[in-house]
Structure formats: C-alpha cells, structure tokens
PDB file of N, CA and C in Angstrom:
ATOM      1  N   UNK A   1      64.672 -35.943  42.102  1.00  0.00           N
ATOM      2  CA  UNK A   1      66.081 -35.560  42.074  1.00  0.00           C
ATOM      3  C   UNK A   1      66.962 -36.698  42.554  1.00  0.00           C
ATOM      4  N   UNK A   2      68.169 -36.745  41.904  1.00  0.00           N
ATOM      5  CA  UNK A   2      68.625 -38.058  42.231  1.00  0.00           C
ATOM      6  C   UNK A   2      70.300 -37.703  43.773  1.00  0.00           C
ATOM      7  N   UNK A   3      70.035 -38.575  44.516  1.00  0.00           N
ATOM      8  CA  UNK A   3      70.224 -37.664  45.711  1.00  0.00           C
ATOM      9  C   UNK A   3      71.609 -39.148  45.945  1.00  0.00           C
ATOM     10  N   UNK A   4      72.014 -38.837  46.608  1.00  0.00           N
ATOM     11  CA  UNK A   4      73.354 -40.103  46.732  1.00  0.00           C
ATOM     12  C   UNK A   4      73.041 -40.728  47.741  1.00  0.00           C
ATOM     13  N   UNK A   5      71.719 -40.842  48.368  1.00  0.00           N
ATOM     14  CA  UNK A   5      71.262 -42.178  49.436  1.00  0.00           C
ATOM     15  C   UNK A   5      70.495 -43.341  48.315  1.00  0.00           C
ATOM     16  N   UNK A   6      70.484 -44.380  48.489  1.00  0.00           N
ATOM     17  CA  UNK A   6      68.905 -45.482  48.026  1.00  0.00           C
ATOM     18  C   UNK A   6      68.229 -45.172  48.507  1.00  0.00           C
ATOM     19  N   UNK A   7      66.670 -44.896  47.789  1.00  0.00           N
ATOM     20  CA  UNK A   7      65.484 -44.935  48.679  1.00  0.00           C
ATOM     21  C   UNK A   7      65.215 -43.854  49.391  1.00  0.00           C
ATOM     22  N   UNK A   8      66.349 -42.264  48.842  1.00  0.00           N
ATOM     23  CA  UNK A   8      65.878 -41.277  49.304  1.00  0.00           C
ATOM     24  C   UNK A   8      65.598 -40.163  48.388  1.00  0.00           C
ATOM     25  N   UNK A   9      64.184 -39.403  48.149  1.00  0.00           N
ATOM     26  CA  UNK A   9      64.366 -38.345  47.126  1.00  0.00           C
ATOM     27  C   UNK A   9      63.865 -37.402  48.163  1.00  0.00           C
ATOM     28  N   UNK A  10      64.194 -36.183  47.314  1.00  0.00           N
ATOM     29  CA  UNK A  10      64.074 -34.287  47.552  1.00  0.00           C
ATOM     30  C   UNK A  10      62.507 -34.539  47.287  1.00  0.00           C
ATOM     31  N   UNK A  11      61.613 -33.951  48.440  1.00  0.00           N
ATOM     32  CA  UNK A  11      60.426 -33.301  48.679  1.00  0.00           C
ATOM     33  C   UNK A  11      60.456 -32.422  47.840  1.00  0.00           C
ATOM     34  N   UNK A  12      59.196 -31.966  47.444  1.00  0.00           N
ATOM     35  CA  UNK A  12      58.466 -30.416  47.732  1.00  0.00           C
ATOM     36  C   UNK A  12      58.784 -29.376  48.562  1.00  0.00           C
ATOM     37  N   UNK A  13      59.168 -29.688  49.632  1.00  0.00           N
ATOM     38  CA  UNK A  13      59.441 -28.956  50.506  1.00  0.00           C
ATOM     39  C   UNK A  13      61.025 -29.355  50.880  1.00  0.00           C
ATOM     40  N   UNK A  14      61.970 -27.933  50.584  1.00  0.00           N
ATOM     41  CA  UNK A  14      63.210 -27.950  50.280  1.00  0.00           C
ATOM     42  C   UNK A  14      63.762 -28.984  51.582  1.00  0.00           C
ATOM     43  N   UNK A  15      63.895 -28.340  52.355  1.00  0.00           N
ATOM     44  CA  UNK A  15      64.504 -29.329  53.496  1.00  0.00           C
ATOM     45  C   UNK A  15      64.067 -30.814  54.045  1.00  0.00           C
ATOM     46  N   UNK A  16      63.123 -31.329  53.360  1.00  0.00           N
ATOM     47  CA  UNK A  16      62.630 -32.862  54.004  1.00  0.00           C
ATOM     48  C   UNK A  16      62.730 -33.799  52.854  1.00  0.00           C
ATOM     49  N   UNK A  17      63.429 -34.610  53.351  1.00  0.00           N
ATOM     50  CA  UNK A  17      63.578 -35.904  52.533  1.00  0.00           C
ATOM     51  C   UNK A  17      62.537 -37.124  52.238  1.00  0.00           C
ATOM     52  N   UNK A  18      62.255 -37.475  51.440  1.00  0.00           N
ATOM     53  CA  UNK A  18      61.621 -38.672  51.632  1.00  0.00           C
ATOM     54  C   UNK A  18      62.129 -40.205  51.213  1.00  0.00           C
ATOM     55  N   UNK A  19      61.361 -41.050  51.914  1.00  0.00           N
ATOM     56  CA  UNK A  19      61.760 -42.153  51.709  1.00  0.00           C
ATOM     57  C   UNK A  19      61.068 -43.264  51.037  1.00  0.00           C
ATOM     58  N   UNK A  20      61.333 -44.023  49.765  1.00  0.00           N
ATOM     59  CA  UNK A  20      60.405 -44.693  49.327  1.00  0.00           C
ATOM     60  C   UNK A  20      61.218 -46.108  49.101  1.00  0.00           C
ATOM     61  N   UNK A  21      60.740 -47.180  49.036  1.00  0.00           N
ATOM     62  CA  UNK A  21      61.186 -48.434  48.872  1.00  0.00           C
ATOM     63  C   UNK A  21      60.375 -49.405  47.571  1.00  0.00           C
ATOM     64  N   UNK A  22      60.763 -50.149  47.069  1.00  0.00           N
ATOM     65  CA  UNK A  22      60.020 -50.802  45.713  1.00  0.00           C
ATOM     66  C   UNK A  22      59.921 -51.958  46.286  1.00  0.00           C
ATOM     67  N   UNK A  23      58.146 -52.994  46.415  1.00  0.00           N
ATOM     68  CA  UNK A  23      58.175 -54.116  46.424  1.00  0.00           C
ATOM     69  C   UNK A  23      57.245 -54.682  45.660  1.00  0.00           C
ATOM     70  N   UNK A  24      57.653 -55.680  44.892  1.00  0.00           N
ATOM     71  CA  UNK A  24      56.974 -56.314  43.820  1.00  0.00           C
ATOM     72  C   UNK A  24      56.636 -55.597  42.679  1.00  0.00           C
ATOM     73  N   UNK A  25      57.145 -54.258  42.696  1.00  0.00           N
ATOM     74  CA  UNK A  25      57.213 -53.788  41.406  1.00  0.00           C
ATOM     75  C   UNK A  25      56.107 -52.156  41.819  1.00  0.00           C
ATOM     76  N   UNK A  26      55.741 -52.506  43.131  1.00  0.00           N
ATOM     77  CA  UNK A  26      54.914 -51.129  43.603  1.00  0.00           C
ATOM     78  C   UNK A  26      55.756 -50.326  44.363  1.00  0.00           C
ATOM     79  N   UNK A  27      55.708 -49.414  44.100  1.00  0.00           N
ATOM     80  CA  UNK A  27      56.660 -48.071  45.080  1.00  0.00           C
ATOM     81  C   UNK A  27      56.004 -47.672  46.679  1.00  0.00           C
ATOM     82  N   UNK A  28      56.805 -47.671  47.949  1.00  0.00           N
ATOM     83  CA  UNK A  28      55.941 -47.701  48.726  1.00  0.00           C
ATOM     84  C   UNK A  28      56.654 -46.400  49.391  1.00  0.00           C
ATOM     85  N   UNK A  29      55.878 -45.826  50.187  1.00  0.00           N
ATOM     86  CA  UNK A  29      56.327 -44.223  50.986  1.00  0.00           C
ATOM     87  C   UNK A  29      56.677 -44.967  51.986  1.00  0.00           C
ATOM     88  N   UNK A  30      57.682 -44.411  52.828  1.00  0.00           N
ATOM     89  CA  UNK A  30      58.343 -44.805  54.128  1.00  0.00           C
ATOM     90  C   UNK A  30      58.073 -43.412  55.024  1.00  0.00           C
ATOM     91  N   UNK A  31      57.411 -42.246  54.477  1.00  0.00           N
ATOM     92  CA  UNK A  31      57.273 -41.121  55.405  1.00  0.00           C
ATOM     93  C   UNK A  31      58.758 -40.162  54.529  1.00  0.00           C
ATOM     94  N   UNK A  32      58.014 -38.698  55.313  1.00  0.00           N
ATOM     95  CA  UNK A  32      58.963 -37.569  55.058  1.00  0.00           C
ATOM     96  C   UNK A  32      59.730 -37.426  56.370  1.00  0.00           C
ATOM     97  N   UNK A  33      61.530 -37.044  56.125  1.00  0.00           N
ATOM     98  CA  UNK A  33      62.233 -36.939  57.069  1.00  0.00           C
ATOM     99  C   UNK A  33      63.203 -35.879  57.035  1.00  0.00           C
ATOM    100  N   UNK A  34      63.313 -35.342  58.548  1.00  0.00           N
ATOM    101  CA  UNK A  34      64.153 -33.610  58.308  1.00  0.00           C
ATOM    102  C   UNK A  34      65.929 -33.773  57.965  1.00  0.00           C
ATOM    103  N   UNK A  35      66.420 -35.390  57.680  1.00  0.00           N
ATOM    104  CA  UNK A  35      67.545 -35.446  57.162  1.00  0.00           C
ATOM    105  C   UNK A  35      67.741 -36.335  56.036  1.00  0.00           C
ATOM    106  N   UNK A  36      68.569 -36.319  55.566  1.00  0.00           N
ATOM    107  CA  UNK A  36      68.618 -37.636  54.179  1.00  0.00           C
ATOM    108  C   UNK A  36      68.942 -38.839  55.210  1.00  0.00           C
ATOM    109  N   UNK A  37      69.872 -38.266  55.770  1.00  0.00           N
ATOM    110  CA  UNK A  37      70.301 -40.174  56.462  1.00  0.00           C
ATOM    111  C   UNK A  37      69.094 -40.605  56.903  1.00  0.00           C
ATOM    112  N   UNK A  38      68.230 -39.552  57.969  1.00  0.00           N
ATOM    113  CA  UNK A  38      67.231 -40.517  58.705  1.00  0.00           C
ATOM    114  C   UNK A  38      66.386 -40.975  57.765  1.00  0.00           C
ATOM    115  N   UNK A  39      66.108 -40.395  56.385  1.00  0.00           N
ATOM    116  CA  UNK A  39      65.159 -41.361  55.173  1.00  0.00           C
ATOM    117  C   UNK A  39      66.261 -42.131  54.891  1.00  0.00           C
ATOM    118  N   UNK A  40      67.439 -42.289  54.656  1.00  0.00           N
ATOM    119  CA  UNK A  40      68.062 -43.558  54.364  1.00  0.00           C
ATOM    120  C   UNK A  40      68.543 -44.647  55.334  1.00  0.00           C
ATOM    121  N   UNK A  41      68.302 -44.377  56.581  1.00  0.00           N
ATOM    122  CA  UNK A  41      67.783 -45.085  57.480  1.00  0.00           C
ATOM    123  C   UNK A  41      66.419 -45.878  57.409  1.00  0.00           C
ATOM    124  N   UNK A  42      65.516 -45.063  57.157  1.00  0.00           N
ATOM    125  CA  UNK A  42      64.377 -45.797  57.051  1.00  0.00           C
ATOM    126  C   UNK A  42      64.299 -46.587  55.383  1.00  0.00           C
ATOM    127  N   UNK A  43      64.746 -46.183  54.813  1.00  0.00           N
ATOM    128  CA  UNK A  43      64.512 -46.839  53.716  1.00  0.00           C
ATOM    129  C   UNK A  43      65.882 -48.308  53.963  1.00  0.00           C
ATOM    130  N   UNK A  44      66.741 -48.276  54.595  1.00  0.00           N
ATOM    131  CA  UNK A  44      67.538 -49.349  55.006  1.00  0.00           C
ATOM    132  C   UNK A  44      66.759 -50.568  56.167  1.00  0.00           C
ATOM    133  N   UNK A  45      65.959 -49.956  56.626  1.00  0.00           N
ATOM    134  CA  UNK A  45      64.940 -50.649  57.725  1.00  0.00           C
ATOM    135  C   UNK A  45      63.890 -51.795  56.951  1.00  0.00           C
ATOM    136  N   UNK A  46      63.640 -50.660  56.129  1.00  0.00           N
ATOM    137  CA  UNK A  46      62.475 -51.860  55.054  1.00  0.00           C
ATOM    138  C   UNK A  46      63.126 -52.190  54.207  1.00  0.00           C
ATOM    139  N   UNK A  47      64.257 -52.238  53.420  1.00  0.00           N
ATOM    140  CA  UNK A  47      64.740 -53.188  52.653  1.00  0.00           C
ATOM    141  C   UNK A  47      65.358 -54.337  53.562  1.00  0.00           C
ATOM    142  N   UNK A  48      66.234 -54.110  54.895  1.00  0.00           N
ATOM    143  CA  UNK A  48      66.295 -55.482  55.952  1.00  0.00           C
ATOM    144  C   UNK A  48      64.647 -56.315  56.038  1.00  0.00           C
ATOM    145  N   UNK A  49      63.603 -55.530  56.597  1.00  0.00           N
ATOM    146  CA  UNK A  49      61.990 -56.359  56.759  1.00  0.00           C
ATOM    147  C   UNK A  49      61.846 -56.667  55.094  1.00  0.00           C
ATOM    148  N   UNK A  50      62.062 -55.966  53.938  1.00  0.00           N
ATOM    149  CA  UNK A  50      61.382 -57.045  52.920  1.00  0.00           C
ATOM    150  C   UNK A  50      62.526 -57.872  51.955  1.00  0.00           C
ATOM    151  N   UNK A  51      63.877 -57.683  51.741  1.00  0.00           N
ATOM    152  CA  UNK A  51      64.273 -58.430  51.062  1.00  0.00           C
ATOM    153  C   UNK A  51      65.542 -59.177  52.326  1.00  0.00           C
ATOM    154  N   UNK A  52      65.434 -58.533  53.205  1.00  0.00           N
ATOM    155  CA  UNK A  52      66.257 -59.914  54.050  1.00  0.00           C
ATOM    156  C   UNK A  52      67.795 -59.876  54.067  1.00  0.00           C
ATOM    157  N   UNK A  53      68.807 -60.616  53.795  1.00  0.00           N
ATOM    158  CA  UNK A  53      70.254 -60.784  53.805  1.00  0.00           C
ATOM    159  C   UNK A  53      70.724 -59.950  52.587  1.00  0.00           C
ATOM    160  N   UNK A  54      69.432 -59.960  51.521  1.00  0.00           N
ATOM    161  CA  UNK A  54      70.133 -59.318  50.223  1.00  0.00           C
ATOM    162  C   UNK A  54      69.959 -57.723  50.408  1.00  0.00           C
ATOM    163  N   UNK A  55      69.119 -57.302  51.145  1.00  0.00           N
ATOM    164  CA  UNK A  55      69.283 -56.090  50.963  1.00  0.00           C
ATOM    165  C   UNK A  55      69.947 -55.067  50.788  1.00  0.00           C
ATOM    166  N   UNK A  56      70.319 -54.188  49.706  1.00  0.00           N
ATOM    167  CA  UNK A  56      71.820 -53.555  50.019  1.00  0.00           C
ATOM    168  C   UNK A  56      71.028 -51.812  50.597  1.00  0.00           C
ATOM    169  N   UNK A  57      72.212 -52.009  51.381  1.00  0.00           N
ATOM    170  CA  UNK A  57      71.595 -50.568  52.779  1.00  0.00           C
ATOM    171  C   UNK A  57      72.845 -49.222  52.389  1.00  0.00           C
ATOM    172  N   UNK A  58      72.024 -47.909  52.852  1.00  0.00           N
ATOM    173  CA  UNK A  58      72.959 -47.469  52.704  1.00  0.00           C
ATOM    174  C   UNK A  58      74.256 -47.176  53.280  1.00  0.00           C
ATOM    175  N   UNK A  59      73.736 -47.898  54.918  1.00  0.00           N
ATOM    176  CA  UNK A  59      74.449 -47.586  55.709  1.00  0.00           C
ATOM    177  C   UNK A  59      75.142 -49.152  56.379  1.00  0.00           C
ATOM    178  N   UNK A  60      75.561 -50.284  55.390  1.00  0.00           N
ATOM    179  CA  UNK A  60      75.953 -51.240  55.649  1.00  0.00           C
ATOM    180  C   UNK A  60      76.185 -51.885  57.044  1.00  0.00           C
ATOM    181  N   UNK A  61      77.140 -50.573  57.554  1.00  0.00           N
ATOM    182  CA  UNK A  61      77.826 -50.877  58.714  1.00  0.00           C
ATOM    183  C   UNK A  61      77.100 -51.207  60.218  1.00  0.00           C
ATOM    184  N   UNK A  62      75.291 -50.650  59.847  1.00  0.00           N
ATOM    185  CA  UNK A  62      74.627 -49.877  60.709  1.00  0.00           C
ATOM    186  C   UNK A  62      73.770 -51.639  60.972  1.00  0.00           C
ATOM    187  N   UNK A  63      73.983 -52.700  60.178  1.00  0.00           N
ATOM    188  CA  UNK A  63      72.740 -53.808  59.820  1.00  0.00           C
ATOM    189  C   UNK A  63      72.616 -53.610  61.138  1.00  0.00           C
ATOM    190  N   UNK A  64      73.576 -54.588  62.420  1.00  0.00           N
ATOM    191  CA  UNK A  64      73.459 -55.070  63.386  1.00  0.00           C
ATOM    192  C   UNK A  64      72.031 -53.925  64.613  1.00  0.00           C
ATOM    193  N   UNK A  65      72.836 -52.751  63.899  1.00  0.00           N
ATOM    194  CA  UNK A  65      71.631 -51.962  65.241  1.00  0.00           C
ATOM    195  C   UNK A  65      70.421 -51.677  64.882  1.00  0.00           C
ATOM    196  N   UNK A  66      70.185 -51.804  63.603  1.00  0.00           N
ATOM    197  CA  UNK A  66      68.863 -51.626  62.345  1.00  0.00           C
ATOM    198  C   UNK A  66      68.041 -53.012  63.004  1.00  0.00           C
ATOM    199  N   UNK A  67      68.761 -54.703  62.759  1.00  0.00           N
ATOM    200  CA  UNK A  67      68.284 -55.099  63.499  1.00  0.00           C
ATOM    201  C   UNK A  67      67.626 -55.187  64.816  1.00  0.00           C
ATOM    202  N   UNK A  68      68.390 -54.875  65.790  1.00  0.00           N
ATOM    203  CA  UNK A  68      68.093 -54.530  67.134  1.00  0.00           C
ATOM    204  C   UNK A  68      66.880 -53.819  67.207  1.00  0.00           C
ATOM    205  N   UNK A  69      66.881 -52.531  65.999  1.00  0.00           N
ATOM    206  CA  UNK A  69      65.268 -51.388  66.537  1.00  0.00           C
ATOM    207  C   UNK A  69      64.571 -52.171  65.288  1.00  0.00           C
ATOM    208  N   UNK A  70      64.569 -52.882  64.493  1.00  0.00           N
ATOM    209  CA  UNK A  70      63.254 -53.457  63.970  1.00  0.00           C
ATOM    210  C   UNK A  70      62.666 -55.022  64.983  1.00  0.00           C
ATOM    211  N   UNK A  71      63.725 -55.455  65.825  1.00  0.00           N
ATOM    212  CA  UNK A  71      63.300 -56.541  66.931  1.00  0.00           C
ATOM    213  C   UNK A  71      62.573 -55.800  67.783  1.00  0.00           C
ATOM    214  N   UNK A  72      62.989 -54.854  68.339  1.00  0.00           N
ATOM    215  CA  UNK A  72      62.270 -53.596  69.464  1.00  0.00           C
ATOM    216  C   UNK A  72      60.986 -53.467  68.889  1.00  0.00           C
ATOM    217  N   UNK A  73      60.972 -53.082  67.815  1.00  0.00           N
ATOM    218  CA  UNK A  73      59.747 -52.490  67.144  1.00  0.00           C
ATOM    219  C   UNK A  73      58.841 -53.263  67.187  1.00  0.00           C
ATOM    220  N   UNK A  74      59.437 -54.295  66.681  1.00  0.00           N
ATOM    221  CA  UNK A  74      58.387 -55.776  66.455  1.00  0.00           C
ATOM    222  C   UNK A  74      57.412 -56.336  67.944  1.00  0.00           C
ATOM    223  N   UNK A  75      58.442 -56.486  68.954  1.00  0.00           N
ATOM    224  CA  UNK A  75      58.134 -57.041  70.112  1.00  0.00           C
ATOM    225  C   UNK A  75      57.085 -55.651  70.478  1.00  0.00           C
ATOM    226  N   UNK A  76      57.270 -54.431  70.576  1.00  0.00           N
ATOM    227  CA  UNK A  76      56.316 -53.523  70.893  1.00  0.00           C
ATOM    228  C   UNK A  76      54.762 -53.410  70.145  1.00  0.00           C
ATOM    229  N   UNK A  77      55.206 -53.782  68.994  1.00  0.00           N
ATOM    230  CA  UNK A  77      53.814 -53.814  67.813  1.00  0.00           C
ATOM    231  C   UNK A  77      53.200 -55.266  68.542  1.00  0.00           C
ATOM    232  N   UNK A  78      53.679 -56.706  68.871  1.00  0.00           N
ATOM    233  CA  UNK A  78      53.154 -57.329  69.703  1.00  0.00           C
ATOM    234  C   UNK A  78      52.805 -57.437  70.440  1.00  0.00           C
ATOM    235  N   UNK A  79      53.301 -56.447  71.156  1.00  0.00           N
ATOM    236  CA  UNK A  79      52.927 -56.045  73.029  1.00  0.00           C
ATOM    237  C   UNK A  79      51.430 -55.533  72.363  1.00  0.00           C
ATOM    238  N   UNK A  80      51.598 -54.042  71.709  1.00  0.00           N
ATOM    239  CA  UNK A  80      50.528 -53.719  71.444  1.00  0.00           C
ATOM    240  C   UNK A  80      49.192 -54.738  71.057  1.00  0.00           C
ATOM    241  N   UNK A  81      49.598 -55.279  69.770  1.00  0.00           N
ATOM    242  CA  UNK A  81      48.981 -56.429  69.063  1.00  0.00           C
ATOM    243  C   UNK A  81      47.908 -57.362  70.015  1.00  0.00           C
ATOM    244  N   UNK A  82      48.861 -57.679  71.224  1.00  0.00           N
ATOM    245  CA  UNK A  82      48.370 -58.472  71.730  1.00  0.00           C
ATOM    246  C   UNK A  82      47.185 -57.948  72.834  1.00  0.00           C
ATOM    247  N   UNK A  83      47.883 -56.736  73.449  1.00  0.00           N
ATOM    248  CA  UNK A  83      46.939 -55.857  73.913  1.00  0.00           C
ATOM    249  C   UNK A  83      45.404 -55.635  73.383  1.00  0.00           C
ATOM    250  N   UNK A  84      45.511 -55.222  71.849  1.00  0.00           N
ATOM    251  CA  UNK A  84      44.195 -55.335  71.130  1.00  0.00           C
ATOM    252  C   UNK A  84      43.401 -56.020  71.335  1.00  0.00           C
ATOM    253  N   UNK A  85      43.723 -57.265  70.667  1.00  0.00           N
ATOM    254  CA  UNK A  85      43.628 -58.466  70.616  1.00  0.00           C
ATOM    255  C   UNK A  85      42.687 -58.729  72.345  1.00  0.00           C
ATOM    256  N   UNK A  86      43.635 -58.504  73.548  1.00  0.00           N
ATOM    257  CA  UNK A  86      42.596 -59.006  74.442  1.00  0.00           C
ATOM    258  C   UNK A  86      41.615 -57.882  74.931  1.00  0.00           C
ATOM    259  N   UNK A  87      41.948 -57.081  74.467  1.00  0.00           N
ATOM    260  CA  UNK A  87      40.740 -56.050  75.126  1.00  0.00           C
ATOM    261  C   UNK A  87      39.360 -56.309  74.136  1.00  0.00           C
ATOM    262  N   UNK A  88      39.624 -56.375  72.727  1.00  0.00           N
ATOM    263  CA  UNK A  88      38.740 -56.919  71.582  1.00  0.00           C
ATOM    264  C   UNK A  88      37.778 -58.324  72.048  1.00  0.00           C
ATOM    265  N   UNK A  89      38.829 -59.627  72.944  1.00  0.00           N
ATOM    266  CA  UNK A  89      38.144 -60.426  73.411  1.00  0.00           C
ATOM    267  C   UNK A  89      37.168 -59.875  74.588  1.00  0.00           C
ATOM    268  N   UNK A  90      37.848 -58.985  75.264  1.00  0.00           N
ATOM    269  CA  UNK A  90      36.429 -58.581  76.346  1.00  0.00           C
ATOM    270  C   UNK A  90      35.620 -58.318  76.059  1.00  0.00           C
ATOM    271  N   UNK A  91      35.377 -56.969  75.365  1.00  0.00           N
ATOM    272  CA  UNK A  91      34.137 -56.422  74.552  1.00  0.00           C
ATOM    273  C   UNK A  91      33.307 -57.459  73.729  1.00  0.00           C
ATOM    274  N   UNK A  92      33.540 -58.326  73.179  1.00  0.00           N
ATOM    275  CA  UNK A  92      33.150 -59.818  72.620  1.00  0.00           C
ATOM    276  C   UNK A  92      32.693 -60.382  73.775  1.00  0.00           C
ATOM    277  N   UNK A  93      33.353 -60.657  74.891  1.00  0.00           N
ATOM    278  CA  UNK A  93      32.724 -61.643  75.914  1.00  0.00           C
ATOM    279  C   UNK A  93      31.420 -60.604  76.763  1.00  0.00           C
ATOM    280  N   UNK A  94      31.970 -59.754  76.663  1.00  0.00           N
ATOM    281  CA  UNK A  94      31.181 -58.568  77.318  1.00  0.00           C
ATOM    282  C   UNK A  94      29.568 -58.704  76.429  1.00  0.00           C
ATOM    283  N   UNK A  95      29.811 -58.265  75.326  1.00  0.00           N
ATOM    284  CA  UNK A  95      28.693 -58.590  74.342  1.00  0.00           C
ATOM    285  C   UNK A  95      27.991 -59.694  74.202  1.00  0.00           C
ATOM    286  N   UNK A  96      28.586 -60.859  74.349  1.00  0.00           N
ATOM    287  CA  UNK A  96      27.950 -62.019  74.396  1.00  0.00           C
ATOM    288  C   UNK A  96      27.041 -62.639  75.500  1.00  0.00           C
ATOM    289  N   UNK A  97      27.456 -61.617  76.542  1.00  0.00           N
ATOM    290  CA  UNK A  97      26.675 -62.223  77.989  1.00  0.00           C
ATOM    291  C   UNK A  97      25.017 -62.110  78.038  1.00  0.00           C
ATOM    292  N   UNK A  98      24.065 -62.496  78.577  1.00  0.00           N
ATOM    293  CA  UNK A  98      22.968 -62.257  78.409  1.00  0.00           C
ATOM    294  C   UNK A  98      22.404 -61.111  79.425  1.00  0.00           C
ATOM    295  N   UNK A  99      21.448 -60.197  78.740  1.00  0.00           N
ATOM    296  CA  UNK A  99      22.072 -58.523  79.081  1.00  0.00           C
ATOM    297  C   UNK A  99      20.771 -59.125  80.522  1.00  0.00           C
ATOM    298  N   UNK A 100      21.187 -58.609  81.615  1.00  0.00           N
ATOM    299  CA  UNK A 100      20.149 -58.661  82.597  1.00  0.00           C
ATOM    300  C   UNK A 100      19.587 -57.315  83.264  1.00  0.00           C
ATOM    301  N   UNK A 101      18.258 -57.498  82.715  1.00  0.00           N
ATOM    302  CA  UNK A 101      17.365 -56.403  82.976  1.00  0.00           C
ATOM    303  C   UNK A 101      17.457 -55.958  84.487  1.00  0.00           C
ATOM    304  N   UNK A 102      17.804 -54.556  85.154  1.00  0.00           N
ATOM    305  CA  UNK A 102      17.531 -54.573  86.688  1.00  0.00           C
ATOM    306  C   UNK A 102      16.144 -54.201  86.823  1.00  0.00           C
ATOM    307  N   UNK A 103      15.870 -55.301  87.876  1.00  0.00           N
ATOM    308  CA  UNK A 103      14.614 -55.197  88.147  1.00  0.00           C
ATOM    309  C   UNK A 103      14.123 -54.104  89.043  1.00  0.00           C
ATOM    310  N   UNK A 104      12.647 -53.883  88.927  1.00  0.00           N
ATOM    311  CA  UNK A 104      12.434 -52.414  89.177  1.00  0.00           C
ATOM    312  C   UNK A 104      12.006 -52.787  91.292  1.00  0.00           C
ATOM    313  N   UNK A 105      12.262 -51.606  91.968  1.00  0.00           N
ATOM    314  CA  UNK A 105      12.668 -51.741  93.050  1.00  0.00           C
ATOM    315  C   UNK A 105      10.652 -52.820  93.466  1.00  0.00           C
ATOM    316  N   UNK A 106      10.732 -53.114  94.172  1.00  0.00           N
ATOM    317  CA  UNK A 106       9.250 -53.981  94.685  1.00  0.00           C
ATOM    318  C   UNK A 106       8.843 -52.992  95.747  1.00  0.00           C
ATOM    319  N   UNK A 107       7.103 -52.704  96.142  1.00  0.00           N
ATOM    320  CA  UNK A 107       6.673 -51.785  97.165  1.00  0.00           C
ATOM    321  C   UNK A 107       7.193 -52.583  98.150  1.00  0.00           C
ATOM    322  N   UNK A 108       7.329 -51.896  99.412  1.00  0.00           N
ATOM    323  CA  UNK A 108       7.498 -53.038 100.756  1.00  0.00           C
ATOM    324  C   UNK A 108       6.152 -53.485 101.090  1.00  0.00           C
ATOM    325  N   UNK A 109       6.376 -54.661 100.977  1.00  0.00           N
ATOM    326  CA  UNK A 109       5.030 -55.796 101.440  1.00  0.00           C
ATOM    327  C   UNK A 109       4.402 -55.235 102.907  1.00  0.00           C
ATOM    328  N   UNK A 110       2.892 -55.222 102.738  1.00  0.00           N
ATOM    329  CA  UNK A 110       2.574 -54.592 103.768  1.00  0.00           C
ATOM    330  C   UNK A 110       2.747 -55.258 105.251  1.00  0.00           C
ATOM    331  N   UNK A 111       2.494 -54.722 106.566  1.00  0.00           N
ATOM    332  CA  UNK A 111       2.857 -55.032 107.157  1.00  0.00           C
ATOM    333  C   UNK A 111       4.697 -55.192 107.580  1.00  0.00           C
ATOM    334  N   UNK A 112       5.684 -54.958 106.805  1.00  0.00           N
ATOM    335  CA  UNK A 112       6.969 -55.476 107.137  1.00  0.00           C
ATOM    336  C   UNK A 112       7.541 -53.966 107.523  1.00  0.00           C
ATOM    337  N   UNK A 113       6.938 -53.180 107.484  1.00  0.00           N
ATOM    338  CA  UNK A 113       7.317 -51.946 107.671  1.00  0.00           C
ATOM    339  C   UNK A 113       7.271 -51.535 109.335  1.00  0.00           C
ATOM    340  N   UNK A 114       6.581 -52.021 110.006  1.00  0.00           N
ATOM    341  CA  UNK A 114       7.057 -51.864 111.774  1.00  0.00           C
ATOM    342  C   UNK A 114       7.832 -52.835 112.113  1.00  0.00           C
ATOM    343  N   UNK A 115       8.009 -54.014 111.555  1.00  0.00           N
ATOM    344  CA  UNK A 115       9.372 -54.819 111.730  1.00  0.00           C
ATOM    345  C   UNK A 115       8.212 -56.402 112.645  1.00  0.00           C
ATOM    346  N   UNK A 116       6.726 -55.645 112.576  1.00  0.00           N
ATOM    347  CA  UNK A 116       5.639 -56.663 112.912  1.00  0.00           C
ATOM    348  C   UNK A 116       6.124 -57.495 114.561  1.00  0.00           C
ATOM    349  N   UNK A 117       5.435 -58.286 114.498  1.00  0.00           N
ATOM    350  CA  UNK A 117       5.572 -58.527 116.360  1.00  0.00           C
ATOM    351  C   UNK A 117       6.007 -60.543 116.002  1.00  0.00           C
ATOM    352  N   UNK A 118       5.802 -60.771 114.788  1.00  0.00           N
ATOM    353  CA  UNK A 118       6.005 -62.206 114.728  1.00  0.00           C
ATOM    354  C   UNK A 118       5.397 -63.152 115.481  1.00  0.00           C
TER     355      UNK A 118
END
C-alpha cells in the first residue's frame, strides 16, 4: 500500500508499519513499527548509514539528531564489538595454555607423620 512516508509500507497486521530500504538493487527490512513515523524514522536512519549526504529523509529537519543516535549507536556497537573481541581473546589465550594435569595427592612418606626426632 502506498503510504505518504519513504521506506514505509502497511503490514499484515493493520496497525504496524514496516520499514524497508533498497541497496544495490536488493530490498532490505528495517523491522516492524507501532507508528509510520517511527518506520520512517528508521528507514531515514539507513538511508543517512547507506547513501550519505544524498539521502532524501522523510523527516529532513530531523538529519542533525538522526546523526547524533546513529554516532551513539555506533560507539555502543564498538563498546560492545570491542568487548567481544576481548573476551574471544581470553578464551583463545585460555585455550592455548598448556592444560596442567593436577597431580594426584602423594601417601605421606613414612616416618614424617610424628614430625620424627631429627
């Protein structure tokens, strides 16, 4: 159904919008949303991340703060990212160590058991 946002059509399900964006000629889902703006929000989000200065949004006015939560986003997906990333190196270093068998307890050597007279 052709709906007066970009990048937003009528669900299946009467009240949720969805959001789709075109890159390179493939159609991509942006998720289902309980308003048109917030799918034309999101569909304004990924046309700023894939076509850049040209993107035309629906909500023009909005670039500057669109920017702001795709910088947020970004720096958090890095936080995360990076998080991975070193916990992935532990388990790797962890794995790589050479596994050491515990050795099984030894009888007490005879004699050491009265503490002997020396």
């Amino acid at each position: 159904g052709m709906v007066g946002f970009r990048g937003v059509r009528v669900t299946q399900e009467a009240d949720k919008w969805g959001a789709e964006i075109k890159r390179e000629g493939r159609q991509i889902r942006l998720g289902i949303f309980d308003s048109q703006a917030a799918a034309a929000k999101a569909y304004d989000k990924a046309a700023i991340l894939f076509q850049g200065d040209r993107a035309k949004l629906n909500f023009p006015e909005m670039q500057e703060e669109y920017l702001q939560e795709i910088a947020d986003e970004q720096a958090a997906q890095d936080a995360a990212d990076l998080a991975a990333a070193q916990a992935e190196a532990d388990a790797v270093t962890a794995a790589s160590l050479p596994k050491v068998e515990p050795e099984p307890p030894k009888p007490p050597a005879a004699g050491a058991a009265g503490g002997g007279k020396g």
